[in-house]
PDB file of N, CA and C in Angstrom:
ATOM      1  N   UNK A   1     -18.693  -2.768  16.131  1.00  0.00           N
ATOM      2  CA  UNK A   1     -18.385  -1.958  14.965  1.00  0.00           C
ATOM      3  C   UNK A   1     -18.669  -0.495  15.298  1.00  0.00           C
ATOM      4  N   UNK A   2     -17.788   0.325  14.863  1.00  0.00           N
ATOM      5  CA  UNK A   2     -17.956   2.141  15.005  1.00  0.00           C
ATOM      6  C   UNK A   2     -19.231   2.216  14.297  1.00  0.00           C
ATOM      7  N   UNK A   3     -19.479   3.322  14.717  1.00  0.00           N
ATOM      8  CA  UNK A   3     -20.936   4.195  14.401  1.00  0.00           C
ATOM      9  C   UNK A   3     -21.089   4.482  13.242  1.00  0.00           C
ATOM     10  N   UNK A   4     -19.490   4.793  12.889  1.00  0.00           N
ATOM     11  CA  UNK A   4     -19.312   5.710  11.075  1.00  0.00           C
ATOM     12  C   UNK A   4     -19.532   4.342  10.211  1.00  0.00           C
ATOM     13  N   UNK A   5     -19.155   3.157  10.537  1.00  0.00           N
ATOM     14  CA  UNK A   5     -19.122   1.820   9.598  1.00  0.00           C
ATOM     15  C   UNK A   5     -20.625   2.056   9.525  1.00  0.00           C
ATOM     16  N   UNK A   6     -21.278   1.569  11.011  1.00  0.00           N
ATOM     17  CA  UNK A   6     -22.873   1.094  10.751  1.00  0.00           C
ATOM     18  C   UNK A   6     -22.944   1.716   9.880  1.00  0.00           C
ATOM     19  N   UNK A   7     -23.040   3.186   9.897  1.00  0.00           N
ATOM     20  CA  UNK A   7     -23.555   4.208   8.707  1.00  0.00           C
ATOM     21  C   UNK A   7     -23.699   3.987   7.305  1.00  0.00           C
ATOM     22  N   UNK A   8     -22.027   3.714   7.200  1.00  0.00           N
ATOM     23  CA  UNK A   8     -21.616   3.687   5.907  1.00  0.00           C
ATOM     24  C   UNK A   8     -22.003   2.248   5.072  1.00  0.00           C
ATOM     25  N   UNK A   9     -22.216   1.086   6.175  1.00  0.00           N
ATOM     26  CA  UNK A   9     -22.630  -0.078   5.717  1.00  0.00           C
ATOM     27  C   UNK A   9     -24.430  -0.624   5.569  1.00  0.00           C
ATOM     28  N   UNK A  10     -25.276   0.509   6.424  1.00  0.00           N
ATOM     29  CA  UNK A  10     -26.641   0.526   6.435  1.00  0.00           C
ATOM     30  C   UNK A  10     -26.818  -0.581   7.263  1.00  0.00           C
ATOM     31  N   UNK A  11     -26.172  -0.844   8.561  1.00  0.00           N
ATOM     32  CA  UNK A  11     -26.695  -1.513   8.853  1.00  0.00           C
ATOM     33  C   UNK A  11     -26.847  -1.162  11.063  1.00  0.00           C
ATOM     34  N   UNK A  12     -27.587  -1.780  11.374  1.00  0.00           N
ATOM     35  CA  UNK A  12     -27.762  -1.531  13.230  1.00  0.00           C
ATOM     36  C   UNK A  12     -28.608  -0.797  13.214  1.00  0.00           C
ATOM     37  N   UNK A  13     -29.047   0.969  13.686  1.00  0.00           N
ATOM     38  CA  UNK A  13     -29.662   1.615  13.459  1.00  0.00           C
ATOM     39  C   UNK A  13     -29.904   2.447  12.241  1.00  0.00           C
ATOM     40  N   UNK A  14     -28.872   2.375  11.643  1.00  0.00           N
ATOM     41  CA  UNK A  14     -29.441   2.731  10.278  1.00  0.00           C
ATOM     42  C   UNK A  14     -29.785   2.320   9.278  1.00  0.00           C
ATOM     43  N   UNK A  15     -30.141   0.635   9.610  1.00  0.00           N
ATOM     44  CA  UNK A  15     -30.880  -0.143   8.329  1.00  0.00           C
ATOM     45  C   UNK A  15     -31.930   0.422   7.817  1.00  0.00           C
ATOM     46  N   UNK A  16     -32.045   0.257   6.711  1.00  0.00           N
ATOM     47  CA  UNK A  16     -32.815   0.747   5.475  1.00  0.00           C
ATOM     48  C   UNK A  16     -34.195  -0.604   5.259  1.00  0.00           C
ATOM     49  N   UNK A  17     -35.560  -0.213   5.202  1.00  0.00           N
ATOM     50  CA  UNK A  17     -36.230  -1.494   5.033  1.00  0.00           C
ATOM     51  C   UNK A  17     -37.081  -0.660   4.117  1.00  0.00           C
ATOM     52  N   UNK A  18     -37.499  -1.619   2.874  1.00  0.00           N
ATOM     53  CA  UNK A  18     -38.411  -1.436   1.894  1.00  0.00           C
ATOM     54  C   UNK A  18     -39.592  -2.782   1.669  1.00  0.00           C
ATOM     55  N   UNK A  19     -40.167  -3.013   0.625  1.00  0.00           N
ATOM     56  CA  UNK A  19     -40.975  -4.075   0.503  1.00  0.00           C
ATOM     57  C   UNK A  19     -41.021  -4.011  -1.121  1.00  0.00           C
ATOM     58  N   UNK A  20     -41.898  -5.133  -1.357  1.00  0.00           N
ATOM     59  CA  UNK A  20     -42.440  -5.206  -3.196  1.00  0.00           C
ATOM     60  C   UNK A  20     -43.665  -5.305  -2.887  1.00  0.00           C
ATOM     61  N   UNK A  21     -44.318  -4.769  -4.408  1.00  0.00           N
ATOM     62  CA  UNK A  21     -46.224  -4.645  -4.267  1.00  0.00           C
ATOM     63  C   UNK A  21     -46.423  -5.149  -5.801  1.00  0.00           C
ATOM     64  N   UNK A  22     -46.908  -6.097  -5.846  1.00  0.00           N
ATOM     65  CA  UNK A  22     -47.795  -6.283  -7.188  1.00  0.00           C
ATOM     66  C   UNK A  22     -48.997  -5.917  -7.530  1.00  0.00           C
ATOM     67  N   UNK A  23     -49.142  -5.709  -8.116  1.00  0.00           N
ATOM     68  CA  UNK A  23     -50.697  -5.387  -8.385  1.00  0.00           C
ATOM     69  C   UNK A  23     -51.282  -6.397  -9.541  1.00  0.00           C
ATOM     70  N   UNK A  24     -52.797  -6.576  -9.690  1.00  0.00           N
ATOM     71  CA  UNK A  24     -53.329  -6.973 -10.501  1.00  0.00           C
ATOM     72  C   UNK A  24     -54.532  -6.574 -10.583  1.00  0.00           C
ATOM     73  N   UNK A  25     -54.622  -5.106 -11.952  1.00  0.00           N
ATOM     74  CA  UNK A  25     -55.358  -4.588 -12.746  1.00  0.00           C
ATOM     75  C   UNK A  25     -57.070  -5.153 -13.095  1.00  0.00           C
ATOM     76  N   UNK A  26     -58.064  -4.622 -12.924  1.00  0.00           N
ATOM     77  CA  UNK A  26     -59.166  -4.782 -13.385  1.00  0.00           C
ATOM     78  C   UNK A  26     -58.707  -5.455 -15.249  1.00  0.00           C
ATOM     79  N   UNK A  27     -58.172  -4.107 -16.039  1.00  0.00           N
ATOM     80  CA  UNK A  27     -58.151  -4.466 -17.254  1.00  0.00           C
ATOM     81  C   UNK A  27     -56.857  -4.116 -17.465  1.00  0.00           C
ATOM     82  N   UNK A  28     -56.257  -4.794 -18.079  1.00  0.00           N
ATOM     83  CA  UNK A  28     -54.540  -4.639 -18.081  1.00  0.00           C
ATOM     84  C   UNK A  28     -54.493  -4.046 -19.276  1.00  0.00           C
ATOM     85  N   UNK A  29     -54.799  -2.843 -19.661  1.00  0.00           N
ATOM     86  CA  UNK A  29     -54.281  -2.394 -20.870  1.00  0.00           C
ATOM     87  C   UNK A  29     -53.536  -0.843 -20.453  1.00  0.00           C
ATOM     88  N   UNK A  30     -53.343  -0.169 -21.349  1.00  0.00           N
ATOM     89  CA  UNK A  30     -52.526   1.072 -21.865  1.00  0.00           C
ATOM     90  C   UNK A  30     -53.203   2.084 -20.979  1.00  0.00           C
ATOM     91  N   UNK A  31     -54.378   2.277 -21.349  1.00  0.00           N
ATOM     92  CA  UNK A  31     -55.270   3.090 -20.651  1.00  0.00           C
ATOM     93  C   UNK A  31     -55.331   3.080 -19.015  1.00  0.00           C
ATOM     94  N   UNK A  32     -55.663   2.208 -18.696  1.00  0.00           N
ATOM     95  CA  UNK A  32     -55.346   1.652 -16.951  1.00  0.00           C
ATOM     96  C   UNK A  32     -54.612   1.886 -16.362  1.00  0.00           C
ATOM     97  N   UNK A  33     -53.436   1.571 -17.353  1.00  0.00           N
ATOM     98  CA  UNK A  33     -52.088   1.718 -16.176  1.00  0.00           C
ATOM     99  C   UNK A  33     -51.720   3.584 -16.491  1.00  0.00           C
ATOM    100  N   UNK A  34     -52.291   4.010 -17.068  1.00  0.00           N
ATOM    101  CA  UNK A  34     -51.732   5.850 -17.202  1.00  0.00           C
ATOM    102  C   UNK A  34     -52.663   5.729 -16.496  1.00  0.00           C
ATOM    103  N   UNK A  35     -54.271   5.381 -16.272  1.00  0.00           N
ATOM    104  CA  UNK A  35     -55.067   6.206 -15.429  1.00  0.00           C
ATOM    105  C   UNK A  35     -54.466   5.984 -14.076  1.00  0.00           C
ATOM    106  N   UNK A  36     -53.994   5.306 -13.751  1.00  0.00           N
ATOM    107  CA  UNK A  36     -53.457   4.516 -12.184  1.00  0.00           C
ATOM    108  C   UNK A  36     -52.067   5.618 -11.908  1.00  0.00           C
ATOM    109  N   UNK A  37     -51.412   5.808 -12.961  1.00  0.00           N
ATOM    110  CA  UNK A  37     -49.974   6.367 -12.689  1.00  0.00           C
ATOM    111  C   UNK A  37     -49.757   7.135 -12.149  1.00  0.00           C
ATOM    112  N   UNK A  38     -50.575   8.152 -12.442  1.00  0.00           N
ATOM    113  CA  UNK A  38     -50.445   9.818 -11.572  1.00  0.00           C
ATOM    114  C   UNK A  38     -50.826   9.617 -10.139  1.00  0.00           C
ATOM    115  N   UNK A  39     -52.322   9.176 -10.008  1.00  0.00           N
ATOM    116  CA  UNK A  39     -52.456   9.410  -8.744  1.00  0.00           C
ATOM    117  C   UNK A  39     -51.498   8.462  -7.557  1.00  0.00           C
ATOM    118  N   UNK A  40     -51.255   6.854  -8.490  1.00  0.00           N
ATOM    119  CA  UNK A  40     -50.097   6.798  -7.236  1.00  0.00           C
ATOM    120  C   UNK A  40     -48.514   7.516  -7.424  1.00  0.00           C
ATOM    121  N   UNK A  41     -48.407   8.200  -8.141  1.00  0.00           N
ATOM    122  CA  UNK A  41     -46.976   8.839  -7.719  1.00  0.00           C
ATOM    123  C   UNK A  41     -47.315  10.435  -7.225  1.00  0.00           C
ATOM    124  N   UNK A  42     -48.290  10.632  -7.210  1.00  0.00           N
ATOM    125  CA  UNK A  42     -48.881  11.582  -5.828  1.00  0.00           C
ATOM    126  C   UNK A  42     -49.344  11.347  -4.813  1.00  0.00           C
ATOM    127  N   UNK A  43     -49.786   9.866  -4.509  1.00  0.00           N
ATOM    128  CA  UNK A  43     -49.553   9.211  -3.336  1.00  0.00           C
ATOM    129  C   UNK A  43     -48.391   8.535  -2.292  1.00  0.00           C
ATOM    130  N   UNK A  44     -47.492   8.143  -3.426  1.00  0.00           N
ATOM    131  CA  UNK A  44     -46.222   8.307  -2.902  1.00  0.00           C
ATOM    132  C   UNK A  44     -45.715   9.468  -2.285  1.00  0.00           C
ATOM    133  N   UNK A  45     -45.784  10.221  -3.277  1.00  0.00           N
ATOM    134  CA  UNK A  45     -45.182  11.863  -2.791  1.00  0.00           C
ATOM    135  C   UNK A  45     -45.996  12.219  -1.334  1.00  0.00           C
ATOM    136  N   UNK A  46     -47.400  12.024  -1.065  1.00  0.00           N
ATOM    137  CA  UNK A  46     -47.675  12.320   0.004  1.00  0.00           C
ATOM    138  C   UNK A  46     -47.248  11.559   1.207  1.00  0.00           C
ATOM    139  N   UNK A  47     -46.781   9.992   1.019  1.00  0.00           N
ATOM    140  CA  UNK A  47     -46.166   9.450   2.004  1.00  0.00           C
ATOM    141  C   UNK A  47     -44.804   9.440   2.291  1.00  0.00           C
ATOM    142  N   UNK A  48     -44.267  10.279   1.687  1.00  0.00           N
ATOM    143  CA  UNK A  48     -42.569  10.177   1.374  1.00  0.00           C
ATOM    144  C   UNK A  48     -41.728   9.018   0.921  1.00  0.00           C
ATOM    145  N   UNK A  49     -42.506   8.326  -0.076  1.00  0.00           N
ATOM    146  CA  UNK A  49     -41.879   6.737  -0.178  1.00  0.00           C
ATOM    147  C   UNK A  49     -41.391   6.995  -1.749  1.00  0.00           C
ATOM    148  N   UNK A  50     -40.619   6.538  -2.371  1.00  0.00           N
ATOM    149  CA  UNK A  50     -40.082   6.356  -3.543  1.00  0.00           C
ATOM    150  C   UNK A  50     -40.137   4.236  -4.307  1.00  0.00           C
ATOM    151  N   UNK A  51     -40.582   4.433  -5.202  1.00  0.00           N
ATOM    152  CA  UNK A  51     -40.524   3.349  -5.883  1.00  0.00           C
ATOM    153  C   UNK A  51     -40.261   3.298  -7.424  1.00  0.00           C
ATOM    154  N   UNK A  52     -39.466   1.920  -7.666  1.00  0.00           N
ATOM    155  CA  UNK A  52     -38.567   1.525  -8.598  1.00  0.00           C
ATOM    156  C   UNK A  52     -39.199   0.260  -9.205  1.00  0.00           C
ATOM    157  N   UNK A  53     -39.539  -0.006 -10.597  1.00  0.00           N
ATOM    158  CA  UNK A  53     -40.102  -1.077 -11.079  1.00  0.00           C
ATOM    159  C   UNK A  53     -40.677  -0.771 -12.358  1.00  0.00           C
ATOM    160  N   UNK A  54     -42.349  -1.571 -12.232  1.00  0.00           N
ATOM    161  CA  UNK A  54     -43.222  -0.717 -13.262  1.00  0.00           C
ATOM    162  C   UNK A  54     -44.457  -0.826 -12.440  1.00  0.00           C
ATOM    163  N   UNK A  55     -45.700  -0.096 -13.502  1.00  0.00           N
ATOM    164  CA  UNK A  55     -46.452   0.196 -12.409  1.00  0.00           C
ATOM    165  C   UNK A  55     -47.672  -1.085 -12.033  1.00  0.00           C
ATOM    166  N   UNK A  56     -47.010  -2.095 -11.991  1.00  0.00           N
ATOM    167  CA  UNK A  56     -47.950  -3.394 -11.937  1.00  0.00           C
ATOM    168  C   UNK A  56     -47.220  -4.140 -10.656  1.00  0.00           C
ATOM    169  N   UNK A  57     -45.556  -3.701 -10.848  1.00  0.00           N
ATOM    170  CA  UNK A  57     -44.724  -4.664  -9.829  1.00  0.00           C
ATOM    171  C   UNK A  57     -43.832  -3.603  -9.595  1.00  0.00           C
ATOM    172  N   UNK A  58     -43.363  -3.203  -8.615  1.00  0.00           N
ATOM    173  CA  UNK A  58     -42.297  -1.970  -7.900  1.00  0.00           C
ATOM    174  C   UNK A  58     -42.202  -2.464  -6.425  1.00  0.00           C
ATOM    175  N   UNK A  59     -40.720  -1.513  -6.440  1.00  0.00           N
ATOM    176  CA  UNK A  59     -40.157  -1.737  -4.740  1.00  0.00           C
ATOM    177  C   UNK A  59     -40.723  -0.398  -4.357  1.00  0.00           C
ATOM    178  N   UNK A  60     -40.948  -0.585  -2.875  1.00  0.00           N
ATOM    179  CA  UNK A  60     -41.109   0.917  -2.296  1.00  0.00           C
ATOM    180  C   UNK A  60     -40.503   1.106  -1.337  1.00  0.00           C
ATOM    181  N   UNK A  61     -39.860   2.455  -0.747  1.00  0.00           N
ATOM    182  CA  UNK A  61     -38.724   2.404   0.007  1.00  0.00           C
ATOM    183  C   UNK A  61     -39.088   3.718   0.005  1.00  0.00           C
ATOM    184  N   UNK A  62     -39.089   4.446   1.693  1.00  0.00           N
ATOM    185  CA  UNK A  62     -38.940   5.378   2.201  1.00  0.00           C
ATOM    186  C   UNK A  62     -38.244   6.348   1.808  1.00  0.00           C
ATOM    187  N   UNK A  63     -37.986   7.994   1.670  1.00  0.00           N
ATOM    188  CA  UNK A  63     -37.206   8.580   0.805  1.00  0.00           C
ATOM    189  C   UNK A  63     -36.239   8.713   1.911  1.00  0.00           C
ATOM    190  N   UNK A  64     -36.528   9.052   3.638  1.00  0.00           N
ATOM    191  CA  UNK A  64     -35.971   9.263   4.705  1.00  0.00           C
ATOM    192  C   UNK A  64     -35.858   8.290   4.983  1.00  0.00           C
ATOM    193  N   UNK A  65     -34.639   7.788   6.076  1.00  0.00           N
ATOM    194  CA  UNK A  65     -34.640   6.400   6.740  1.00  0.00           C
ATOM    195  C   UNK A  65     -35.538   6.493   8.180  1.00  0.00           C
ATOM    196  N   UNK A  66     -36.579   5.586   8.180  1.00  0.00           N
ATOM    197  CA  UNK A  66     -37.387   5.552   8.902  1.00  0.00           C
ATOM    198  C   UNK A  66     -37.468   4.293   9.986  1.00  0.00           C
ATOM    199  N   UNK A  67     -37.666   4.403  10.972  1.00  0.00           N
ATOM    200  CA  UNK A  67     -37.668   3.267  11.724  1.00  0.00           C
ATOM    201  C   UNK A  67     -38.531   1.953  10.965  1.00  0.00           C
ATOM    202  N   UNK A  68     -38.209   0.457  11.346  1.00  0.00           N
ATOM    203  CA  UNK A  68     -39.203  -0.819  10.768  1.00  0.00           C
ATOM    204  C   UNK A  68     -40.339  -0.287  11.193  1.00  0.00           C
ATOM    205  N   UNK A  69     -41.072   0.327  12.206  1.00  0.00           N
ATOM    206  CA  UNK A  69     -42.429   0.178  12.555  1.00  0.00           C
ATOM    207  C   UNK A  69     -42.953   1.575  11.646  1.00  0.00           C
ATOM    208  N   UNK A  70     -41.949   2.488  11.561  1.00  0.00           N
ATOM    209  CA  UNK A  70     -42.572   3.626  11.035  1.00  0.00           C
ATOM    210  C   UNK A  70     -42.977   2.849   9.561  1.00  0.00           C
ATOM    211  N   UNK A  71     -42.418   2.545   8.759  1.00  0.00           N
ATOM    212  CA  UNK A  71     -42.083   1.650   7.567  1.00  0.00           C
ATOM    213  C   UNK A  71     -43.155   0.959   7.302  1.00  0.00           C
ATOM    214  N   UNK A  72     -43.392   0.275   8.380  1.00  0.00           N
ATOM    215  CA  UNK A  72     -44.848  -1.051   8.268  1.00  0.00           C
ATOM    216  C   UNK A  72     -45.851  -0.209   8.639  1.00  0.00           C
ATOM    217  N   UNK A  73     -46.216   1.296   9.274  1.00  0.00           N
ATOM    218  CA  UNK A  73     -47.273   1.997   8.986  1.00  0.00           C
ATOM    219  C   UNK A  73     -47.593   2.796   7.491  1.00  0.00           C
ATOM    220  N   UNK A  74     -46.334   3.152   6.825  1.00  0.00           N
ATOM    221  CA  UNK A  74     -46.394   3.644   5.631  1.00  0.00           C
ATOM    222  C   UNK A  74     -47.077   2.380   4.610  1.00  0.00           C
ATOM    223  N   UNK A  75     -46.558   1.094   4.612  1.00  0.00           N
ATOM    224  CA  UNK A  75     -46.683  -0.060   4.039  1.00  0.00           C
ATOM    225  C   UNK A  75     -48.256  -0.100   4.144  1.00  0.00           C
ATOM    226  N   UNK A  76     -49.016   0.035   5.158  1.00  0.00           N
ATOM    227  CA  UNK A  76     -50.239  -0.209   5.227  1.00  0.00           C
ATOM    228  C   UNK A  76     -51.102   0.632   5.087  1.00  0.00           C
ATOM    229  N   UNK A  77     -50.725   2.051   4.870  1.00  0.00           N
ATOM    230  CA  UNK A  77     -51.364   3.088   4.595  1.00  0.00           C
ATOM    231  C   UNK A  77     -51.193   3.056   2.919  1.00  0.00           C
ATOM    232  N   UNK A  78     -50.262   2.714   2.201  1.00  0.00           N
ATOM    233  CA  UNK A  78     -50.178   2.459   0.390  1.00  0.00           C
ATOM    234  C   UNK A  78     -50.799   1.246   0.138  1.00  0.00           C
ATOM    235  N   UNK A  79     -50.929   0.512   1.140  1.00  0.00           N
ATOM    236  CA  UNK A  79     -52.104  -1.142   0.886  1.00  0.00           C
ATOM    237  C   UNK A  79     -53.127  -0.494   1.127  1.00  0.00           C
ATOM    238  N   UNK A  80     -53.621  -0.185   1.999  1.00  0.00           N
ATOM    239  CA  UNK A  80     -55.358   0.594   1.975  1.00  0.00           C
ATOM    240  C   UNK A  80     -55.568   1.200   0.883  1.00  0.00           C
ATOM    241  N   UNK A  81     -54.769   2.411   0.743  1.00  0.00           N
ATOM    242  CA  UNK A  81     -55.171   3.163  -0.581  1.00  0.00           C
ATOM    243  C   UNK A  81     -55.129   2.654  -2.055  1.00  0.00           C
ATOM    244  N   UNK A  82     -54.210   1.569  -2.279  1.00  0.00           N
ATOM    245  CA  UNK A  82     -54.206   0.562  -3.466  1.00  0.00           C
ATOM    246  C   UNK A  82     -55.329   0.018  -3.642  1.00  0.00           C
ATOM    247  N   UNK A  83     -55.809  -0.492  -2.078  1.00  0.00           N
ATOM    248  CA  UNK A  83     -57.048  -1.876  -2.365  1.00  0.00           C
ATOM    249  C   UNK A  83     -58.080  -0.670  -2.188  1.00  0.00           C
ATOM    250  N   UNK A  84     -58.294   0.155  -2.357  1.00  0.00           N
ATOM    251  CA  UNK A  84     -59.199   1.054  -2.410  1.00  0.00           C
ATOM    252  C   UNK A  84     -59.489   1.708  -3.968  1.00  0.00           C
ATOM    253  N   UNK A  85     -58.522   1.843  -4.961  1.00  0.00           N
ATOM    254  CA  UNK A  85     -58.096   2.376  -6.250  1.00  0.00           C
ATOM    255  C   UNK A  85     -59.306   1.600  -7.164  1.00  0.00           C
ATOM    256  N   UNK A  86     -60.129   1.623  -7.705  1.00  0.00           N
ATOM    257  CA  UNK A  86     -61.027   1.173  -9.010  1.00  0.00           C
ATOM    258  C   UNK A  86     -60.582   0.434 -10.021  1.00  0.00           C
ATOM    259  N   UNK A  87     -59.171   0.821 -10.256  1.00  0.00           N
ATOM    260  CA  UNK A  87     -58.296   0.051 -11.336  1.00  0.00           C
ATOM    261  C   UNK A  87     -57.718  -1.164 -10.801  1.00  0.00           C
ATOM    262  N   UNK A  88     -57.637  -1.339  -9.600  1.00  0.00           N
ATOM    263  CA  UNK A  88     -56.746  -2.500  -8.914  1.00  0.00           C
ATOM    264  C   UNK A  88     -57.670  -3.524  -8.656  1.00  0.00           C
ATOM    265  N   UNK A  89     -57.826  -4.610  -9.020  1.00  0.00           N
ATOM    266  CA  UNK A  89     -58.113  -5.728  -8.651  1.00  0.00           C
ATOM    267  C   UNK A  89     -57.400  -6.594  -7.279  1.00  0.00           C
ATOM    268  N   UNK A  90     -56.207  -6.357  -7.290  1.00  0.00           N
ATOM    269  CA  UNK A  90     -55.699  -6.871  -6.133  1.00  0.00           C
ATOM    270  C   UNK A  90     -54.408  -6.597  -6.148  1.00  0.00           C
ATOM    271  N   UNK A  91     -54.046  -6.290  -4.945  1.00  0.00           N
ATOM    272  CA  UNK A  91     -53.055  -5.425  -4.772  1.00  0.00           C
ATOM    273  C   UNK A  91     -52.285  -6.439  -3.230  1.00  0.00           C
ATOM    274  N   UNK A  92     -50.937  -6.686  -3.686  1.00  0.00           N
ATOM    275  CA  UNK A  92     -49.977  -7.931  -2.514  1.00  0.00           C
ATOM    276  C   UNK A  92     -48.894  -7.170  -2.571  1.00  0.00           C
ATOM    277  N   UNK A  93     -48.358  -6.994  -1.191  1.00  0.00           N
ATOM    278  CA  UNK A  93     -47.217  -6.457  -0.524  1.00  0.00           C
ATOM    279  C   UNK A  93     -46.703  -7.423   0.060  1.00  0.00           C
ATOM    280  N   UNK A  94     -45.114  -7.430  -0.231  1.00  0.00           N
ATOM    281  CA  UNK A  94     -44.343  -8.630   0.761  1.00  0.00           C
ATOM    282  C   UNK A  94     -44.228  -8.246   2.061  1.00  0.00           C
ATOM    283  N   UNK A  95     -43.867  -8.954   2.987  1.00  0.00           N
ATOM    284  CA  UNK A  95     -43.193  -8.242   3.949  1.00  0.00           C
ATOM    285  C   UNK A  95     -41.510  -7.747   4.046  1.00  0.00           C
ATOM    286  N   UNK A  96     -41.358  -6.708   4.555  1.00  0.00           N
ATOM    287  CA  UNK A  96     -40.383  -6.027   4.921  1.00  0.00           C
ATOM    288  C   UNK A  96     -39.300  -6.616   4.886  1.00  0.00           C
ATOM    289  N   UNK A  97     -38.189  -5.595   3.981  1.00  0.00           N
ATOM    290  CA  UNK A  97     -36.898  -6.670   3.511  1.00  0.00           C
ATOM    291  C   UNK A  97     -35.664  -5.331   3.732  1.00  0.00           C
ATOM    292  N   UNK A  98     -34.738  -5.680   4.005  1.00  0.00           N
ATOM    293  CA  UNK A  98     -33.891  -4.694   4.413  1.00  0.00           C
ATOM    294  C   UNK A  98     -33.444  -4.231   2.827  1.00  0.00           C
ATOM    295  N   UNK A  99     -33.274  -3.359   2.640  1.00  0.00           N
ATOM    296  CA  UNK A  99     -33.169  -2.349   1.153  1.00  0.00           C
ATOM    297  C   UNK A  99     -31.665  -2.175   0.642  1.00  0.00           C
ATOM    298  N   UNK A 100     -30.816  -2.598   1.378  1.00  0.00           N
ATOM    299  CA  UNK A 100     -29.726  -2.373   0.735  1.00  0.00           C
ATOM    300  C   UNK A 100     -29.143  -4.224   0.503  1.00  0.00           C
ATOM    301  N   UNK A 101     -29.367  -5.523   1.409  1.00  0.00           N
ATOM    302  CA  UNK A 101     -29.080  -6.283   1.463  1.00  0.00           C
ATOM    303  C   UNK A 101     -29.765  -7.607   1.081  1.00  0.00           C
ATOM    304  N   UNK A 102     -31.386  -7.242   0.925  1.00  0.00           N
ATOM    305  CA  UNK A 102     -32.029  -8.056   0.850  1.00  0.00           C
ATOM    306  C   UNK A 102     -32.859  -9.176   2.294  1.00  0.00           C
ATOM    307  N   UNK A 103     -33.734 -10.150   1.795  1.00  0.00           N
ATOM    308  CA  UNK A 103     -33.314 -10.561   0.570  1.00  0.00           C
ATOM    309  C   UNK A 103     -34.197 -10.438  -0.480  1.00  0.00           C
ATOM    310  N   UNK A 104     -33.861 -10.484  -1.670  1.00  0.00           N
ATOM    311  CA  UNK A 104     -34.590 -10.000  -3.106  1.00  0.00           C
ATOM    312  C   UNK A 104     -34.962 -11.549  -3.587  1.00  0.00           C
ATOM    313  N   UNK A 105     -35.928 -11.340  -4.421  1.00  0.00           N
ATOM    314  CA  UNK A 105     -36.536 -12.571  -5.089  1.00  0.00           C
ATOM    315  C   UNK A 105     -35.658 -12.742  -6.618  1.00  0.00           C
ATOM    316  N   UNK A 106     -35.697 -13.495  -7.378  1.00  0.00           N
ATOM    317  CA  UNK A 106     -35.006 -13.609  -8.195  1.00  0.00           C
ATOM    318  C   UNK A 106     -35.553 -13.422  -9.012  1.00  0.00           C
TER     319      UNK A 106
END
């Protein structure tokens, strides 16, 4: 396949890989999840990752396309800092799923 397809189809070298993260909250209320909100979407911002969901269950996905290994260092640098957070009780990341194709859970 041409170079311009891979491109245009996300796939060979320019596959796209993201993951899902659940979390589970000390105390699941109103309060918790605003105290939690800011600082991870300034933690995102410092890793360049973007995520889509809510803030208990979200995808996260690189804003740049980044190599799989670059990807699985970002992945483990937002798991440290999660399981590190006061509000999080426990914090599960899937492994690595290609972002435009899956596969997605139902």
């Amino acid at each position: 396949m041409k170079k311009r397809l891979r491109k245009k189809k996300y796939i060979g070298e320019f596959q796209e890989f993201g993951w899902y993260v659940t979390l589970v909250l000390k105390n699941d209320d109103a309060q918790t999840k605003e105290a939690l909100r800011e600082p991870l979407l300034e933690q995102m911002d410092a890793l360049d990752l973007m995520m889509g969901g809510s803030i208990v269950s979200f995808f996260v996905q690189p804003v740049v396309r980044m190599s799989q290994e670059q990807t699985q260092d970002r992945q483990q640098q937002l798991q440290q800092w999660l399981t590190q957070r006061p509000e999080v009780a426990q914090a599960t990341s899937s492994a690595l799923t290609d972002a435009w194709y899956g596969p997605f859970p139902q």
